[in-house]
Every structure is written in structure tokens, then in C-alpha cells.
C-alpha atoms as a PDB file:
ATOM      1  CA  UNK A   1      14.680  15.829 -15.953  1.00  0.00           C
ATOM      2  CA  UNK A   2      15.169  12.752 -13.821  1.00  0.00           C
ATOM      3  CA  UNK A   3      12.752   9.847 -13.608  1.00  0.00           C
ATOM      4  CA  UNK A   4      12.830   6.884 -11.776  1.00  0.00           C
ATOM      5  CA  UNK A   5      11.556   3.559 -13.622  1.00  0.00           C
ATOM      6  CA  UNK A   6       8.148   1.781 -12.577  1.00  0.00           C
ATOM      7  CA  UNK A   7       6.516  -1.069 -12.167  1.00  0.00           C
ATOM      8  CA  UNK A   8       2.653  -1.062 -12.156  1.00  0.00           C
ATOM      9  CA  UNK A   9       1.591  -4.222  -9.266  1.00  0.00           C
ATOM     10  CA  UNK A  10      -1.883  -5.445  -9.717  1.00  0.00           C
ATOM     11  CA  UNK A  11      -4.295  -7.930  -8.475  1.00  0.00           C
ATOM     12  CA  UNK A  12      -7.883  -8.654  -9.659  1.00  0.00           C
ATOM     13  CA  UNK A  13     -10.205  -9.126  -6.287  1.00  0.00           C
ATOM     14  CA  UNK A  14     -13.435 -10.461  -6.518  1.00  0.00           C
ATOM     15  CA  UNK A  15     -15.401  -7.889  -4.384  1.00  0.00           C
ATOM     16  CA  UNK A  16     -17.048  -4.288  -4.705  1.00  0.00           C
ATOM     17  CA  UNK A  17     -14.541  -1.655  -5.357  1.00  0.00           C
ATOM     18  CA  UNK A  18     -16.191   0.401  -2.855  1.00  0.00           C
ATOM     19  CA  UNK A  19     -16.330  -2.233  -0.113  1.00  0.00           C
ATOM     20  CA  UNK A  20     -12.144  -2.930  -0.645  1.00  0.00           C
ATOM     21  CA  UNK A  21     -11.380   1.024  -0.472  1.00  0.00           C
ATOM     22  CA  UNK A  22     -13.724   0.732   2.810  1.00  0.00           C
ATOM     23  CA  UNK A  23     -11.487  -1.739   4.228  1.00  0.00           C
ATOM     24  CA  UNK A  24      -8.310  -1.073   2.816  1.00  0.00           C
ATOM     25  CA  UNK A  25      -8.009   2.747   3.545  1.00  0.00           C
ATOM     26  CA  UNK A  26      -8.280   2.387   7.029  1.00  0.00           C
ATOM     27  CA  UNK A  27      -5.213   2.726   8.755  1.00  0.00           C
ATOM     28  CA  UNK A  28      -5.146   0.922  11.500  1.00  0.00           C
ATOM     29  CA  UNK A  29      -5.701  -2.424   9.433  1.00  0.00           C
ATOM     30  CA  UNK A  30      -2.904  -2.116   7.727  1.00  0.00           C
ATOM     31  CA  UNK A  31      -0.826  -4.561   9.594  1.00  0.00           C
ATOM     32  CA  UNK A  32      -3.305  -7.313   8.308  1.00  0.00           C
ATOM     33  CA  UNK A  33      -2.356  -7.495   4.900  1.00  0.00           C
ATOM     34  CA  UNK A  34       0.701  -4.530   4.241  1.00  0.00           C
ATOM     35  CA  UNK A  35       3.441  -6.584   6.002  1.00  0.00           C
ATOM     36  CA  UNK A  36       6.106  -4.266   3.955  1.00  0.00           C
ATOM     37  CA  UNK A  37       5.151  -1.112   5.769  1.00  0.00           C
ATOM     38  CA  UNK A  38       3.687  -2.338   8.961  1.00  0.00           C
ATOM     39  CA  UNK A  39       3.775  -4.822  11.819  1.00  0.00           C
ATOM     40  CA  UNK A  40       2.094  -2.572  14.076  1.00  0.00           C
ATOM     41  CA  UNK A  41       0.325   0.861  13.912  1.00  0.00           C
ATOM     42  CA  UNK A  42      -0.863   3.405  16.560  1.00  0.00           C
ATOM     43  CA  UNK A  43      -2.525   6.876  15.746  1.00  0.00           C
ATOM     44  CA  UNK A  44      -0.640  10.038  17.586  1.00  0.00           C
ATOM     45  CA  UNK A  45      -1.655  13.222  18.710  1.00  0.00           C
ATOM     46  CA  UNK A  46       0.539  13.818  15.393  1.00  0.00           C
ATOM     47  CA  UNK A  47      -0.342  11.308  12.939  1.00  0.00           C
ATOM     48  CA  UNK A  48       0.003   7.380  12.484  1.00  0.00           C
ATOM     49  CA  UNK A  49       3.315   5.930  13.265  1.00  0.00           C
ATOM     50  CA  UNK A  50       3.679   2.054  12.693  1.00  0.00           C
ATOM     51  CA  UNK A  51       6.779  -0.167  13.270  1.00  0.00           C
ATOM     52  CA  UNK A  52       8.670  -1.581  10.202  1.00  0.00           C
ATOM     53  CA  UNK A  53      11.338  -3.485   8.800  1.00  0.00           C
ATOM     54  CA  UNK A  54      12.871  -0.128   8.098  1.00  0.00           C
ATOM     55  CA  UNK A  55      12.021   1.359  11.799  1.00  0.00           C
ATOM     56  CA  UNK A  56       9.518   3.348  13.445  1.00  0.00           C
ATOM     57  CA  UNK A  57       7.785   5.357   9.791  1.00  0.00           C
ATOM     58  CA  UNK A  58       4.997   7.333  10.048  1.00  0.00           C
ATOM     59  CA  UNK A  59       2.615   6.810   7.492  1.00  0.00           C
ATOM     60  CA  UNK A  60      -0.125   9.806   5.757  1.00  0.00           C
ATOM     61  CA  UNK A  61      -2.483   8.015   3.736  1.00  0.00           C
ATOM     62  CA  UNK A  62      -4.673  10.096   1.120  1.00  0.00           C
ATOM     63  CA  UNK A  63      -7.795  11.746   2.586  1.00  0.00           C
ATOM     64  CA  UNK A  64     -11.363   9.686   2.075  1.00  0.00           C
ATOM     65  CA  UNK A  65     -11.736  10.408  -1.186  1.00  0.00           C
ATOM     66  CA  UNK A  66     -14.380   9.092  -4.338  1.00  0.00           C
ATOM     67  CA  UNK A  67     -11.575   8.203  -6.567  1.00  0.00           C
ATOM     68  CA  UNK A  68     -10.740   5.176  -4.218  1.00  0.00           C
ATOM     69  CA  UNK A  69      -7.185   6.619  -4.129  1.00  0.00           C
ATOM     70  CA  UNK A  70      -4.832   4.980  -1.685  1.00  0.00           C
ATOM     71  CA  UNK A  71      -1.794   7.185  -1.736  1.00  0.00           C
ATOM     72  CA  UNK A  72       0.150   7.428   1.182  1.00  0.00           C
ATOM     73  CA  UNK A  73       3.754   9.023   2.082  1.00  0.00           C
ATOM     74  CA  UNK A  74       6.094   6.850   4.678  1.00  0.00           C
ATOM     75  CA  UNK A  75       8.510   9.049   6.412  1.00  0.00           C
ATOM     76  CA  UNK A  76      11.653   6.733   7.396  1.00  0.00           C
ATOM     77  CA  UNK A  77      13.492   6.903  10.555  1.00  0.00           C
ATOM     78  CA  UNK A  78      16.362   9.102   8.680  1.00  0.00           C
ATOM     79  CA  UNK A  79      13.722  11.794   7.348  1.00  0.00           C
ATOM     80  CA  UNK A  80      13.329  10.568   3.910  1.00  0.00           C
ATOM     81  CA  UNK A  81       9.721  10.761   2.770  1.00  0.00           C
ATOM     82  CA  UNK A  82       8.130   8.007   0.001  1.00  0.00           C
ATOM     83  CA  UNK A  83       5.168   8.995  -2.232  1.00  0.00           C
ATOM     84  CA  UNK A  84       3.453   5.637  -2.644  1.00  0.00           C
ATOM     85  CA  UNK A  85       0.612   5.673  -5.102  1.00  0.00           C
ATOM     86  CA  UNK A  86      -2.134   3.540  -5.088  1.00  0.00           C
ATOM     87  CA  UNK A  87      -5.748   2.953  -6.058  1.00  0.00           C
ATOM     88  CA  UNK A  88      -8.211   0.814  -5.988  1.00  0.00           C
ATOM     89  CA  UNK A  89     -10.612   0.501 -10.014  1.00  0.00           C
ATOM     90  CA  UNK A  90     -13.572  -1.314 -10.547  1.00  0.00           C
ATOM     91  CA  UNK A  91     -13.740  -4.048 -12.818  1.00  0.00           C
ATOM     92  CA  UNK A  92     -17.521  -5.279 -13.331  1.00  0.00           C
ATOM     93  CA  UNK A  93     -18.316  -6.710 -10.240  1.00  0.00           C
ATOM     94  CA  UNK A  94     -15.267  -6.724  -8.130  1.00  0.00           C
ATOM     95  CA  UNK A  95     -12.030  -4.591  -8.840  1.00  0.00           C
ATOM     96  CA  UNK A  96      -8.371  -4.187  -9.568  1.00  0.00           C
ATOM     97  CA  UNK A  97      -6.058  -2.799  -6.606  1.00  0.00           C
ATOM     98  CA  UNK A  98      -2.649  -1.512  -8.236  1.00  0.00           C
ATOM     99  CA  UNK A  99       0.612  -0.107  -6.799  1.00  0.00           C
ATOM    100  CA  UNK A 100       3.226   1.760  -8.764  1.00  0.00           C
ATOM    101  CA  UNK A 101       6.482   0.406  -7.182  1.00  0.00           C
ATOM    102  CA  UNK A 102       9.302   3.733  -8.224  1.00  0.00           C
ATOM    103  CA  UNK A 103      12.878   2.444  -8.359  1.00  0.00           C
ATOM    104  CA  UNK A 104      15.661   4.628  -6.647  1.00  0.00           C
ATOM    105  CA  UNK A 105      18.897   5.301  -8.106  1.00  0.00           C
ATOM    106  CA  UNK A 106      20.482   3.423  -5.342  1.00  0.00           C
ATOM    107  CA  UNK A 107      18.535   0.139  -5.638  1.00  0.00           C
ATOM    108  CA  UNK A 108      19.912  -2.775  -7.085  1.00  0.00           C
ATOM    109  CA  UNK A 109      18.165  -4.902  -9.417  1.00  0.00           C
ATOM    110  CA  UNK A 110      17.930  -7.727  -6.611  1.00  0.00           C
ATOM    111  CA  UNK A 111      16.242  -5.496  -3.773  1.00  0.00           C
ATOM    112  CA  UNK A 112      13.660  -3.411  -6.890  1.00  0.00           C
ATOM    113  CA  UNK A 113      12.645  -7.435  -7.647  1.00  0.00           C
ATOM    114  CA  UNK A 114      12.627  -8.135  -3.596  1.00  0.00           C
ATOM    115  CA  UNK A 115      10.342  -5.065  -3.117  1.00  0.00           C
ATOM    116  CA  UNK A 116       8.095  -5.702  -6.258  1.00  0.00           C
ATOM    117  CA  UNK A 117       7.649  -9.489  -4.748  1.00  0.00           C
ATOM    118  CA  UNK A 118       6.984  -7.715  -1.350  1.00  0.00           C
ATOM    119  CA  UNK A 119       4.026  -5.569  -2.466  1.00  0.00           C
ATOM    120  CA  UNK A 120       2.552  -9.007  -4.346  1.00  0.00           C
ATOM    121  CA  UNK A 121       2.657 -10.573  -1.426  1.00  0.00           C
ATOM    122  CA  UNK A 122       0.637  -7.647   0.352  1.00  0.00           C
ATOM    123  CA  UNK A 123      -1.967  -7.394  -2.448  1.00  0.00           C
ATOM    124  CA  UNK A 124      -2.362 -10.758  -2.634  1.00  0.00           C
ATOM    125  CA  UNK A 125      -3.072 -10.873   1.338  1.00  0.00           C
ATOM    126  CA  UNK A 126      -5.281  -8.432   0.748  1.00  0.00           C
ATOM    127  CA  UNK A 127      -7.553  -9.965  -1.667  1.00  0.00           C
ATOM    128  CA  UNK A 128      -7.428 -13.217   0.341  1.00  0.00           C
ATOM    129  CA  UNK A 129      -9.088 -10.781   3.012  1.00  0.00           C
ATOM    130  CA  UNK A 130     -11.381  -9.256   1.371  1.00  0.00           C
ATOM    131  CA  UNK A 131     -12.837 -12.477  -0.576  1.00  0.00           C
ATOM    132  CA  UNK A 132     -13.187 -14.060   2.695  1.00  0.00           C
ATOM    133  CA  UNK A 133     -14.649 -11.382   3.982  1.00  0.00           C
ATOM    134  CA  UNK A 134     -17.670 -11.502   1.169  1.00  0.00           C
ATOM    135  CA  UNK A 135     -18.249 -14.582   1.557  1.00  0.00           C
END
């Protein structure tokens, strides 16, 4: 059996965990705080497709769902496909948003500690929307 090593990315937001799935699970806001996977988005007769560092991906988030899970699968260019999970757990009165960032076999220690400062950056985007949102 082959795994790939993980790193769990987490940040503590100071809203309803309900209210950040709300926002966050929407597509087409994506490009305000997910810089990593999108710097533009567009729904298609055939799904979303956004522009990326990578390319043109299209992106198939999780359905609506009560678990606040935020799983989504990015399809590169090439026709590789990315599992990406993600959910969003309350904590008292606000919440924790996490990311499990996978490592590759072909990913150098450099680029798995690029990405994992990548998806900080998002999450921490993200809460800095959200909070100002609230308030």
C-alpha cells in the first residue's frame, strides 16, 4: 500500500461555522481568498472552470452538505485530478477551517513547504474575510 504524507493546515476564525461554510462553499468566491487555485472562475454548461497558476483547472467542490465539508477535486490542464479535502468545525462560537495538504512522490521538500505556505496564506485570507464580514 502506498501513502502519501500529510500535513493538516488550520486556522481558528472568529465567526459561526455555519455562516463561513455559507460563504466559503460558494464557488464563484473563490478567487477572493483561494489565490492557489483561482484567479478567476466561470460556471459552464459543464462545470466550473477557473484560471490558475497551473492553467485553466476545473474545479468540483463537494455538494451542500451538513457536515460543512469543503472537498473539492481540481482537474489540471494535463488530466490529472486532485482530491482536496477540507472542512470547516465549530469551535464554541466561531470555528476551525482545516486543509489536509497530500505530498506527491514527485514533490520536493521546497515546493510541499511552498504549497503548505500557499494554503496559509488562503486560510488566513479567508478568515480576514469572514471577520470583517461579522463585524
Amino acid at each position: 500500500m502506498d501513502t502519501h504524507p500529510a500535513r493538516v493546515i488550520a486556522e481558528t476564525i472568529d465567526v459561526d461555522a455555519d455562516v463561513a461554510y455559507a460563504f466559503a462553499c460558494a464557488p464563484e468566491r473563490l478567487p477572493l481568498w483561494a489565490s492557489g487555485l483561482a484567479t478567476g472562475i466561470a460556471q459552464q454548461a459543464d462545470g466550473w472552470f477557473a484560471e490558475s497558476p497551473m492553467g485553466r483547472i476545473r474545479v468540483e467542490m463537494a455538494p451542500h452538505n451538513p457536515f460543512r465539508v469543503l472537498d473539492h477535486d481540481v482537474t489540471l490542464p494535463d488530466g490529472q485530478r486532485f482530491h482536496n479535502a477540507m472542512r470547516i468545525t465549530p469551535s464554541g462560537d466561531g470555528c476551525v477551517v482545516a486543509f489536509v495538504l497530500l505530498r506527491m512522490p514527485e514533490v520536493t521538500d521546497k515546493a510541499f513547504e511552498n504549497d503548505a505556505a500557499h494554503v496559509a496564506r488562503d486560510l488566513r485570507t479567508l478568515k480576514a474575510l469572514l471577520e470583517k464580514r461579522s463585524t
